[in-house]
PDB file of N, CA and C in Angstrom:
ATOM      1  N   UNK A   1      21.874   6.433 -13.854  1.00  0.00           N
ATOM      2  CA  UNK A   1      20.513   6.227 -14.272  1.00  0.00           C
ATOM      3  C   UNK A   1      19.645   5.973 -13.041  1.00  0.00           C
ATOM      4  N   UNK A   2      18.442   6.630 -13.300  1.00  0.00           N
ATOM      5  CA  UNK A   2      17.582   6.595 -11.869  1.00  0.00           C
ATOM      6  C   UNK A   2      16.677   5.532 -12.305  1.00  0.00           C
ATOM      7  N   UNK A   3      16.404   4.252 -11.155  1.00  0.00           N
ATOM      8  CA  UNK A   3      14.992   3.709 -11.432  1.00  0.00           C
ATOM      9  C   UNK A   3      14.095   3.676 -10.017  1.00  0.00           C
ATOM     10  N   UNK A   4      13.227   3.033 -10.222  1.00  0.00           N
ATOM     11  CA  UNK A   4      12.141   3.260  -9.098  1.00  0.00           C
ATOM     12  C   UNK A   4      11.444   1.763  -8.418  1.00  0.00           C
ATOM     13  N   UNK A   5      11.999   1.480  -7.396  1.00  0.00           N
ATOM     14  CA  UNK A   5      11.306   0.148  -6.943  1.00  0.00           C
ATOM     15  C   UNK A   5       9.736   0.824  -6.536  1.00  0.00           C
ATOM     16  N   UNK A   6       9.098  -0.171  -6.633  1.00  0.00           N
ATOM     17  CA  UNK A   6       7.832  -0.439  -6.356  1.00  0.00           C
ATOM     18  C   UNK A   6       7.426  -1.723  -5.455  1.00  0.00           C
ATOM     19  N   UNK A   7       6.859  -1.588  -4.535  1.00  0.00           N
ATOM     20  CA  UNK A   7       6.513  -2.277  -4.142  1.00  0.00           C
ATOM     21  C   UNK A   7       5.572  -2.319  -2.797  1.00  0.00           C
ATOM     22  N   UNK A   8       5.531  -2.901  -1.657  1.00  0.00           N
ATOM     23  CA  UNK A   8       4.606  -2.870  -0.507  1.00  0.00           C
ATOM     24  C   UNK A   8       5.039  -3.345   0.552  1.00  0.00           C
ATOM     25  N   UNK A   9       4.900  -2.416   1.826  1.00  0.00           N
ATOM     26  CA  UNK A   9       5.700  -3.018   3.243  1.00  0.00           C
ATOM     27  C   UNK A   9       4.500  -2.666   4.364  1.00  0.00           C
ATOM     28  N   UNK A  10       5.013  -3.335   5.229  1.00  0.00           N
ATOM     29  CA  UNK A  10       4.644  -3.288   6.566  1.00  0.00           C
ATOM     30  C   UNK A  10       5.374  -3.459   7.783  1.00  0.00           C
ATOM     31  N   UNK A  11       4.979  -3.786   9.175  1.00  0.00           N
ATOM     32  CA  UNK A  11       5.933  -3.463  10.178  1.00  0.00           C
ATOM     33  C   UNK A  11       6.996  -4.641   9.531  1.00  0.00           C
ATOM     34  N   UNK A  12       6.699  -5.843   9.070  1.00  0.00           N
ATOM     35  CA  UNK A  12       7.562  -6.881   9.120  1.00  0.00           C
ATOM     36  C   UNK A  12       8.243  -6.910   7.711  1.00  0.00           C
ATOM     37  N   UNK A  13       8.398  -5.838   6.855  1.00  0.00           N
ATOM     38  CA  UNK A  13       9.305  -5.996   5.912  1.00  0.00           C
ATOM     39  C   UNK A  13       8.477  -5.365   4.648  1.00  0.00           C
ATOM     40  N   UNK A  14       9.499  -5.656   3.472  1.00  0.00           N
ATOM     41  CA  UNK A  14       9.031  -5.101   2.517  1.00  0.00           C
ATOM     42  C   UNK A  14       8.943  -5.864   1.103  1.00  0.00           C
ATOM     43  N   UNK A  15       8.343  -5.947   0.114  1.00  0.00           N
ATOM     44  CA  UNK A  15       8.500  -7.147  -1.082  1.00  0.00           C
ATOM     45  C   UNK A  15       8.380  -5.827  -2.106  1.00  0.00           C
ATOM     46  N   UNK A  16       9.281  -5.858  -3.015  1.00  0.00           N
ATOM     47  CA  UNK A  16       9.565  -5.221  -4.134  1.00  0.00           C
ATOM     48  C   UNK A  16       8.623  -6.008  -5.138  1.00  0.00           C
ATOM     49  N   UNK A  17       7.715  -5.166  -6.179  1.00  0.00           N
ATOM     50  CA  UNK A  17       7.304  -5.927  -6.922  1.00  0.00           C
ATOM     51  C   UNK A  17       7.188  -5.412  -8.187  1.00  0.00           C
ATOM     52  N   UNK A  18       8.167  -4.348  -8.773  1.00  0.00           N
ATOM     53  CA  UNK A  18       8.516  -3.517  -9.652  1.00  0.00           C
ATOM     54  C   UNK A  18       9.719  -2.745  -9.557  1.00  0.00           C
ATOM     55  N   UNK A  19      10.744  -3.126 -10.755  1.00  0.00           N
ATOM     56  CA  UNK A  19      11.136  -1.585 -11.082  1.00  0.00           C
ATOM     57  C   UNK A  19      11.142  -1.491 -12.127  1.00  0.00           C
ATOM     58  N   UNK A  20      11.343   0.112 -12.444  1.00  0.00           N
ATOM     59  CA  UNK A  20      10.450   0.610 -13.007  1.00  0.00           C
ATOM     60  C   UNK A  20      11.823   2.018 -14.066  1.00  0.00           C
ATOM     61  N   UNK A  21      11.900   2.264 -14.911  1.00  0.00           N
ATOM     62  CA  UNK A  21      12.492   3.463 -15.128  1.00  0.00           C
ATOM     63  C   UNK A  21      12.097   4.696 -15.609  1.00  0.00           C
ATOM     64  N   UNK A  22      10.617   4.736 -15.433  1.00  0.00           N
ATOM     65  CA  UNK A  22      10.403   6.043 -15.338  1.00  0.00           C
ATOM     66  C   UNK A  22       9.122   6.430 -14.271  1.00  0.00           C
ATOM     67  N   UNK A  23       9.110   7.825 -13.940  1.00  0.00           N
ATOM     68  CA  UNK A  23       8.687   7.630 -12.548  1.00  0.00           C
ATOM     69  C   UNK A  23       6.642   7.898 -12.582  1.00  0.00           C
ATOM     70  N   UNK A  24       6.184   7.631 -14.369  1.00  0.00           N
ATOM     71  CA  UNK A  24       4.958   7.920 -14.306  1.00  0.00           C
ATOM     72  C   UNK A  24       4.227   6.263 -14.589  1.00  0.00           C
ATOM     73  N   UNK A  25       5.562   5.766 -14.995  1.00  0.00           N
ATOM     74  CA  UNK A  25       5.042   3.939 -15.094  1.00  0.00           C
ATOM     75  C   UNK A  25       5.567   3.494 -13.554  1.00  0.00           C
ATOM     76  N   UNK A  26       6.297   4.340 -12.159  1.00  0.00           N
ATOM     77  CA  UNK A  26       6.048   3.544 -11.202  1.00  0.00           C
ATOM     78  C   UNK A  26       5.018   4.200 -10.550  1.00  0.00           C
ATOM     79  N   UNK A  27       4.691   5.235 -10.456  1.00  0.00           N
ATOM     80  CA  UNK A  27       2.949   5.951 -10.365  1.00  0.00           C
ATOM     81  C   UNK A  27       1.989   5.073 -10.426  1.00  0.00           C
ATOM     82  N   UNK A  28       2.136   4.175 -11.846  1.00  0.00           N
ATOM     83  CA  UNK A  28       0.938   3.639 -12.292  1.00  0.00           C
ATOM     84  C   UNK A  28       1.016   2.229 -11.479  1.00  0.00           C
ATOM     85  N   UNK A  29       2.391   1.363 -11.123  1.00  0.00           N
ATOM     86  CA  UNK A  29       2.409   0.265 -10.544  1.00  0.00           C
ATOM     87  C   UNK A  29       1.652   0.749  -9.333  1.00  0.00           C
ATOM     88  N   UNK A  30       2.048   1.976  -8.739  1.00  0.00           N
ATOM     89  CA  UNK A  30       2.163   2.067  -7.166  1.00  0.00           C
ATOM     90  C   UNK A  30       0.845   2.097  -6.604  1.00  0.00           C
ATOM     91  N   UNK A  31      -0.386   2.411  -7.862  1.00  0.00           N
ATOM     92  CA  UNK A  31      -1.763   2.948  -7.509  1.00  0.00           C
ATOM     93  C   UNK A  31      -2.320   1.310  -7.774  1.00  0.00           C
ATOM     94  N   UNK A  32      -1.616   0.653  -8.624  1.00  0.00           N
ATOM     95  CA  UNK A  32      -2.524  -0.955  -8.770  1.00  0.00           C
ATOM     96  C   UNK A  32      -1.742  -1.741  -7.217  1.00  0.00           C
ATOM     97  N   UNK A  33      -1.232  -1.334  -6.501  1.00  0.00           N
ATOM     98  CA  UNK A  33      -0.892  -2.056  -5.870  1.00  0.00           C
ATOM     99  C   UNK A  33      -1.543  -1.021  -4.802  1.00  0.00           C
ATOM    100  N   UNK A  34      -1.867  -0.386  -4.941  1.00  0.00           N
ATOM    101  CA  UNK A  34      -2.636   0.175  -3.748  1.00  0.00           C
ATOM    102  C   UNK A  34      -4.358  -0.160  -3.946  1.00  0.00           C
ATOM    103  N   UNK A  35      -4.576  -0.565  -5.596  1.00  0.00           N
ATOM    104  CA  UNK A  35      -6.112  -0.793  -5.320  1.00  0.00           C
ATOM    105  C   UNK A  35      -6.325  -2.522  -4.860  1.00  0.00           C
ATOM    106  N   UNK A  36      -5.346  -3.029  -5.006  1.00  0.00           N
ATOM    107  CA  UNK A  36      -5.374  -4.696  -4.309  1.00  0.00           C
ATOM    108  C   UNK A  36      -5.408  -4.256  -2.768  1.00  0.00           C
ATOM    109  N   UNK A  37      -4.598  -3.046  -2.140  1.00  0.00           N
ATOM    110  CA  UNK A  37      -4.152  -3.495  -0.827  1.00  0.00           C
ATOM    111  C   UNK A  37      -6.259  -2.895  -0.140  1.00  0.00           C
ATOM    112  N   UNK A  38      -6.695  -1.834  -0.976  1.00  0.00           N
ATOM    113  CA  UNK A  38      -7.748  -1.480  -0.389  1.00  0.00           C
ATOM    114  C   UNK A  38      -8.667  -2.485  -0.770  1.00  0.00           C
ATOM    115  N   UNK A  39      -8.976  -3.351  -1.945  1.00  0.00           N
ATOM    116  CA  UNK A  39      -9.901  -4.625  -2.152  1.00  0.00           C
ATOM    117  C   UNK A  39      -9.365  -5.034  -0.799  1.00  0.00           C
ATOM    118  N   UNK A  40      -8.499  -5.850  -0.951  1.00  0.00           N
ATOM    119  CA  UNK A  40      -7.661  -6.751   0.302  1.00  0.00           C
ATOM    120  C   UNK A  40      -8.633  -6.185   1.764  1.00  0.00           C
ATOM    121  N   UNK A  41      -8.510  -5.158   1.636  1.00  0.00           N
ATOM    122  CA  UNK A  41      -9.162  -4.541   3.038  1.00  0.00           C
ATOM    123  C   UNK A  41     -10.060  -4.576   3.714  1.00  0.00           C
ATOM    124  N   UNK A  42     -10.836  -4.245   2.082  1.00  0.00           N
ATOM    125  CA  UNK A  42     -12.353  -4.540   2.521  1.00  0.00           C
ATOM    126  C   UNK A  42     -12.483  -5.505   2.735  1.00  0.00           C
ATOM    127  N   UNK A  43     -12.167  -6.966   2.176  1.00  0.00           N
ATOM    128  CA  UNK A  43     -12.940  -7.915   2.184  1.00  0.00           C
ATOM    129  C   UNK A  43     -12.317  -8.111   4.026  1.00  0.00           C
ATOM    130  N   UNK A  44     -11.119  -7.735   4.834  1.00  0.00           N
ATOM    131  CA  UNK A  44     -11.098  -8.669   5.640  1.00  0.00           C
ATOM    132  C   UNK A  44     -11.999  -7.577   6.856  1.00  0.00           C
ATOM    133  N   UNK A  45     -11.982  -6.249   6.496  1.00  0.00           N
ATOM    134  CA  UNK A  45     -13.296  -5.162   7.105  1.00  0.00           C
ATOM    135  C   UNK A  45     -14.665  -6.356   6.735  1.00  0.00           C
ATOM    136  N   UNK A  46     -14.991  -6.635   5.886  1.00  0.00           N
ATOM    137  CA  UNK A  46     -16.207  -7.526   5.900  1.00  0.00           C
ATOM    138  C   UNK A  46     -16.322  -8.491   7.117  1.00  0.00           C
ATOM    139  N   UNK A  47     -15.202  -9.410   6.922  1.00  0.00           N
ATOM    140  CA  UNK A  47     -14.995 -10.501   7.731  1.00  0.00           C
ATOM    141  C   UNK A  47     -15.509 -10.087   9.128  1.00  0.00           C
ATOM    142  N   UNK A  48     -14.649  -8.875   9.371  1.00  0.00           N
ATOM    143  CA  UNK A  48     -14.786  -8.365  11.031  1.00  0.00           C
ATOM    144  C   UNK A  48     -16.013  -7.914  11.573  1.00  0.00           C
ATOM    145  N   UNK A  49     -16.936  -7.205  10.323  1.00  0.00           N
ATOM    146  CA  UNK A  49     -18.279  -7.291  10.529  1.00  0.00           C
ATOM    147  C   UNK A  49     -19.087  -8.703  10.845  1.00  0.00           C
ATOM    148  N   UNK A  50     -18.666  -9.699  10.090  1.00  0.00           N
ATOM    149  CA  UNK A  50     -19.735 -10.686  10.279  1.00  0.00           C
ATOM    150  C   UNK A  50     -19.504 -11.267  11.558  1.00  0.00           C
ATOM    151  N   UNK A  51     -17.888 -11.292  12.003  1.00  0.00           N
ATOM    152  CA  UNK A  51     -17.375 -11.881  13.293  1.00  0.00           C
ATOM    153  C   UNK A  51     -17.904 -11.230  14.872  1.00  0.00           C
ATOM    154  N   UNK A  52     -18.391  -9.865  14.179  1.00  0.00           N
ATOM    155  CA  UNK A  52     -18.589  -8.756  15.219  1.00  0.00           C
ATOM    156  C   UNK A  52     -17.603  -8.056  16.006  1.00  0.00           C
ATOM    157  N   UNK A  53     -16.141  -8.139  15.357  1.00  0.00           N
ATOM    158  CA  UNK A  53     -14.979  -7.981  16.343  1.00  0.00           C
ATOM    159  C   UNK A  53     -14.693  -5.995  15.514  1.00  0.00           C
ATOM    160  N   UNK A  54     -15.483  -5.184  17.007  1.00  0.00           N
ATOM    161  CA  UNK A  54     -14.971  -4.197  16.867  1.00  0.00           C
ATOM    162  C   UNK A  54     -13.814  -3.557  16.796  1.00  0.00           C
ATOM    163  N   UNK A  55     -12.762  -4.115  17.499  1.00  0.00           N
ATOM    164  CA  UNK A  55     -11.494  -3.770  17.212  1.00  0.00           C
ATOM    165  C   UNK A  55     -11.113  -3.955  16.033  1.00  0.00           C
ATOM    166  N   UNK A  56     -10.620  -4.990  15.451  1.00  0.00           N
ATOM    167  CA  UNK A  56     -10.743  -5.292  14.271  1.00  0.00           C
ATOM    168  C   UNK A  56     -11.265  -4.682  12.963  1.00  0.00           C
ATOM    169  N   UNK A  57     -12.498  -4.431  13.296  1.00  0.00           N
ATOM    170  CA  UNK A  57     -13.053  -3.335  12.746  1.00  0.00           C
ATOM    171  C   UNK A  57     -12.766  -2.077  12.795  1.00  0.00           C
ATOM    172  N   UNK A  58     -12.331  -1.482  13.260  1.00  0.00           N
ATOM    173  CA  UNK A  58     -11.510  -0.223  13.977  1.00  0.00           C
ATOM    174  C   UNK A  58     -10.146  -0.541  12.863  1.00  0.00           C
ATOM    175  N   UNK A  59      -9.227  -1.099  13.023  1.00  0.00           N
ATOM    176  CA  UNK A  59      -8.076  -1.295  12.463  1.00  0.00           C
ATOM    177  C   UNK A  59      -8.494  -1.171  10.726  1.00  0.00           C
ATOM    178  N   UNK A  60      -9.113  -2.184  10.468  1.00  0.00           N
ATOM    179  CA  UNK A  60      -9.328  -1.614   8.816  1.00  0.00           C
ATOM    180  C   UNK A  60     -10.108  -0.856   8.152  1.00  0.00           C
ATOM    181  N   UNK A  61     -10.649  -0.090   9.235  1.00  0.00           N
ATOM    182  CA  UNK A  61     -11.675   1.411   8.668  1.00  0.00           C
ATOM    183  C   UNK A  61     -10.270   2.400   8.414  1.00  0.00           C
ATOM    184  N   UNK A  62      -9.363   2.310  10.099  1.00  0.00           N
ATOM    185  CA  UNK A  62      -8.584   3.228   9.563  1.00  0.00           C
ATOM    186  C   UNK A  62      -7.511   2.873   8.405  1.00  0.00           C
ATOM    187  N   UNK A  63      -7.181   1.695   7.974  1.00  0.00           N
ATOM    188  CA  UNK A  63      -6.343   1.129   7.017  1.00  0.00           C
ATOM    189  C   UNK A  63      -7.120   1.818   5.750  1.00  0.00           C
ATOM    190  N   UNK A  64      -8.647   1.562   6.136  1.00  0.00           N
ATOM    191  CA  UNK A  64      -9.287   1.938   4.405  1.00  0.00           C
ATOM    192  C   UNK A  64      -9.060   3.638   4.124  1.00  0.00           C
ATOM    193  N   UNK A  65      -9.035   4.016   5.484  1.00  0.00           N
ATOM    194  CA  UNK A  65      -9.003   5.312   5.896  1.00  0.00           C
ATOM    195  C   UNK A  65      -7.863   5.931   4.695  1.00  0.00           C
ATOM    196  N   UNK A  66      -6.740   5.440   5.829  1.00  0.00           N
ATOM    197  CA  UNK A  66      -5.227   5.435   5.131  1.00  0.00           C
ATOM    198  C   UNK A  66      -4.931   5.278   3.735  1.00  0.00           C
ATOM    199  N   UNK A  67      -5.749   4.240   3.162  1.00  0.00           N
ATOM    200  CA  UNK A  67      -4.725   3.357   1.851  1.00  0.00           C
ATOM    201  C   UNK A  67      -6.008   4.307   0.905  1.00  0.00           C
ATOM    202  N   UNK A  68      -6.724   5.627   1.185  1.00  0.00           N
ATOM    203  CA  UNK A  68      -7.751   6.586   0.234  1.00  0.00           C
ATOM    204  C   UNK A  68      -6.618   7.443  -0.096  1.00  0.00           C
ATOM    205  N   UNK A  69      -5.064   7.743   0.585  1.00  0.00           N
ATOM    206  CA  UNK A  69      -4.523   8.857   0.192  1.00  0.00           C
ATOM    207  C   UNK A  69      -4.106   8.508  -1.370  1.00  0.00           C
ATOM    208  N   UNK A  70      -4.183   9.282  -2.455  1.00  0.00           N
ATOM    209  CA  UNK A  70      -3.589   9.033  -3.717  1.00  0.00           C
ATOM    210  C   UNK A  70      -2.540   9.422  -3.986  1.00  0.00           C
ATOM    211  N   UNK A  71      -1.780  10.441  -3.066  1.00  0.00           N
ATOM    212  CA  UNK A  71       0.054  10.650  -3.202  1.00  0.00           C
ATOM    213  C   UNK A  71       0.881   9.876  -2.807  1.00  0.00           C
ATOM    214  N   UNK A  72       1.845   9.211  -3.450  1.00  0.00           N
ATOM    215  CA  UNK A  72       2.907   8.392  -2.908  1.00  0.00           C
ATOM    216  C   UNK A  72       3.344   8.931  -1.915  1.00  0.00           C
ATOM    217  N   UNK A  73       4.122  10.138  -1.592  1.00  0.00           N
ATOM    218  CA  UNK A  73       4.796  10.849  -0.497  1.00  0.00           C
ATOM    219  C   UNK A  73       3.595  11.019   0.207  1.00  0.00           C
ATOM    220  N   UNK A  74       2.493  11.060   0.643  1.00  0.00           N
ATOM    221  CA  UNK A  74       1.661  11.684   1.687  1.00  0.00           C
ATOM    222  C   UNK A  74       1.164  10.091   2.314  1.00  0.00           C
ATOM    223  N   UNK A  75       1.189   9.227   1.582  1.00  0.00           N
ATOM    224  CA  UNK A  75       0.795   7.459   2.164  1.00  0.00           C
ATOM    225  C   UNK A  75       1.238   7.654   3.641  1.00  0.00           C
ATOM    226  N   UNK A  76       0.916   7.375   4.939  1.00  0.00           N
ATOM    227  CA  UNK A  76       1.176   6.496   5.793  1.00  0.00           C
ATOM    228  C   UNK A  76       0.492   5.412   6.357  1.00  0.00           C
ATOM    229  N   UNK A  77       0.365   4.431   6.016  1.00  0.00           N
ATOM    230  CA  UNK A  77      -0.632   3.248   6.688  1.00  0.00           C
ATOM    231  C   UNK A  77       0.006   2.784   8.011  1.00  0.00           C
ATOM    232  N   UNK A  78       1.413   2.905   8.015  1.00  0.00           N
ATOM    233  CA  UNK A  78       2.050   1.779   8.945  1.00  0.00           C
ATOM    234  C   UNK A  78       1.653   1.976  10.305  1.00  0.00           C
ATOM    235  N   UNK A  79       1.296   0.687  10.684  1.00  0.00           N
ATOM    236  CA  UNK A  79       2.158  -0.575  10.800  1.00  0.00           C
ATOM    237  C   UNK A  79       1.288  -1.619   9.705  1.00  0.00           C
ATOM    238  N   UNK A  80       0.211  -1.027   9.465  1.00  0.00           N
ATOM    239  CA  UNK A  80      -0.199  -1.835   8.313  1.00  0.00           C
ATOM    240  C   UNK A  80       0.182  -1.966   6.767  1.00  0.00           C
ATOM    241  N   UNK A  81      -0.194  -2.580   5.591  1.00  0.00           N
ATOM    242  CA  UNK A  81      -0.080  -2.806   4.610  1.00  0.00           C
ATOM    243  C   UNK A  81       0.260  -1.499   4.020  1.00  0.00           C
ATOM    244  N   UNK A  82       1.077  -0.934   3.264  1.00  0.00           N
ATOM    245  CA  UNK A  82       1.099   0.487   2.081  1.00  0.00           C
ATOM    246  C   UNK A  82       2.188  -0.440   1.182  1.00  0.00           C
ATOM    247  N   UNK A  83       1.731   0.908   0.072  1.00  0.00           N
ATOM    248  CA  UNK A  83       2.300   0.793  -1.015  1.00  0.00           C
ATOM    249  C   UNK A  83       3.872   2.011  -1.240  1.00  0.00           C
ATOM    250  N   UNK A  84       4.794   1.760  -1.871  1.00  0.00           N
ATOM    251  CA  UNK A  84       5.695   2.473  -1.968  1.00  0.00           C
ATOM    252  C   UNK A  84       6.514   2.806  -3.114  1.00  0.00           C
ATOM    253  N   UNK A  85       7.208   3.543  -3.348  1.00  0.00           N
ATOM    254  CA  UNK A  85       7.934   4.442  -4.509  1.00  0.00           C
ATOM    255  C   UNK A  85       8.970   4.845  -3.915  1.00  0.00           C
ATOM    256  N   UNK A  86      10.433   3.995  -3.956  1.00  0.00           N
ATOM    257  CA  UNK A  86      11.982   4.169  -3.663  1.00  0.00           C
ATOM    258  C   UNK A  86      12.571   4.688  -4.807  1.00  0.00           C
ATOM    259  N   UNK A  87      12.780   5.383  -4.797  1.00  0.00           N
ATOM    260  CA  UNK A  87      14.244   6.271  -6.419  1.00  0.00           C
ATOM    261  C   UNK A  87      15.239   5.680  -5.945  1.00  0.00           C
ATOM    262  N   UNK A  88      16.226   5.178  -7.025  1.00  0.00           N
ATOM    263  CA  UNK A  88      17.350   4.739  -6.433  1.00  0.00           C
ATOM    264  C   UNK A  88      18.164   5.090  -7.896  1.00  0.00           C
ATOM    265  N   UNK A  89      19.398   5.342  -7.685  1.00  0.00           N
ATOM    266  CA  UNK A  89      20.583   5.888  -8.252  1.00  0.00           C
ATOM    267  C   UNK A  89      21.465   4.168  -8.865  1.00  0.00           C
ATOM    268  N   UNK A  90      21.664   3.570 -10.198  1.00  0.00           N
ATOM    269  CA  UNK A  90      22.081   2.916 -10.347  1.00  0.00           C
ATOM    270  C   UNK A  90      23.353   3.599 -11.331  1.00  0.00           C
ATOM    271  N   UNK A  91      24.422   2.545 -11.579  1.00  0.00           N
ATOM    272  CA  UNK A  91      25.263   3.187 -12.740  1.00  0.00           C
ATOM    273  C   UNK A  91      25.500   2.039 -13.804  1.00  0.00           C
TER     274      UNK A  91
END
């Protein structure tokens, strides 16, 4: 039987926060956990505006950049925040 972790990683690891056994209900986890990671984004893109820290700013334009793709397989954010879809083979 196939199921599907869900969940979200970055350079420092990964937190599972679904599984899932079919692969259009981990679709649906994988896109709510991608619209927290782009809220999440903006608000700390805000922050960096008010701080004035262009770099910073730089980093989560391209994060917001990144976390716009809507295919699981085409996602790359890293080293920052993404969302993910593992198949895994149980018996």
């Amino acid at each position: 039987m196939k199921v599907y972790l869900v969940g979200q990683r970055d350079y420092d690891g990964s937190d599972i926060h679904h599984v899932c056994i079919s692969k259009t209900t981990a679709e649906k986890r994988w896109e709510e956990i991608r619209q927290e990671l782009i809220h999440k984004t903006r608000k700390m893109l805000e922050e960096e505006r008010i701080n004035k820290s262009e770099s910073g700013m730089q980093i989560y334009e391209r994060s917001l950049k990144n976390l716009s793709e809507p295919t699981p397989e085409l996602m790359d954010n890293y080293p920052q925040e993404e969302p993910f879809i593992r198949e895994m083979e149980t018996e």
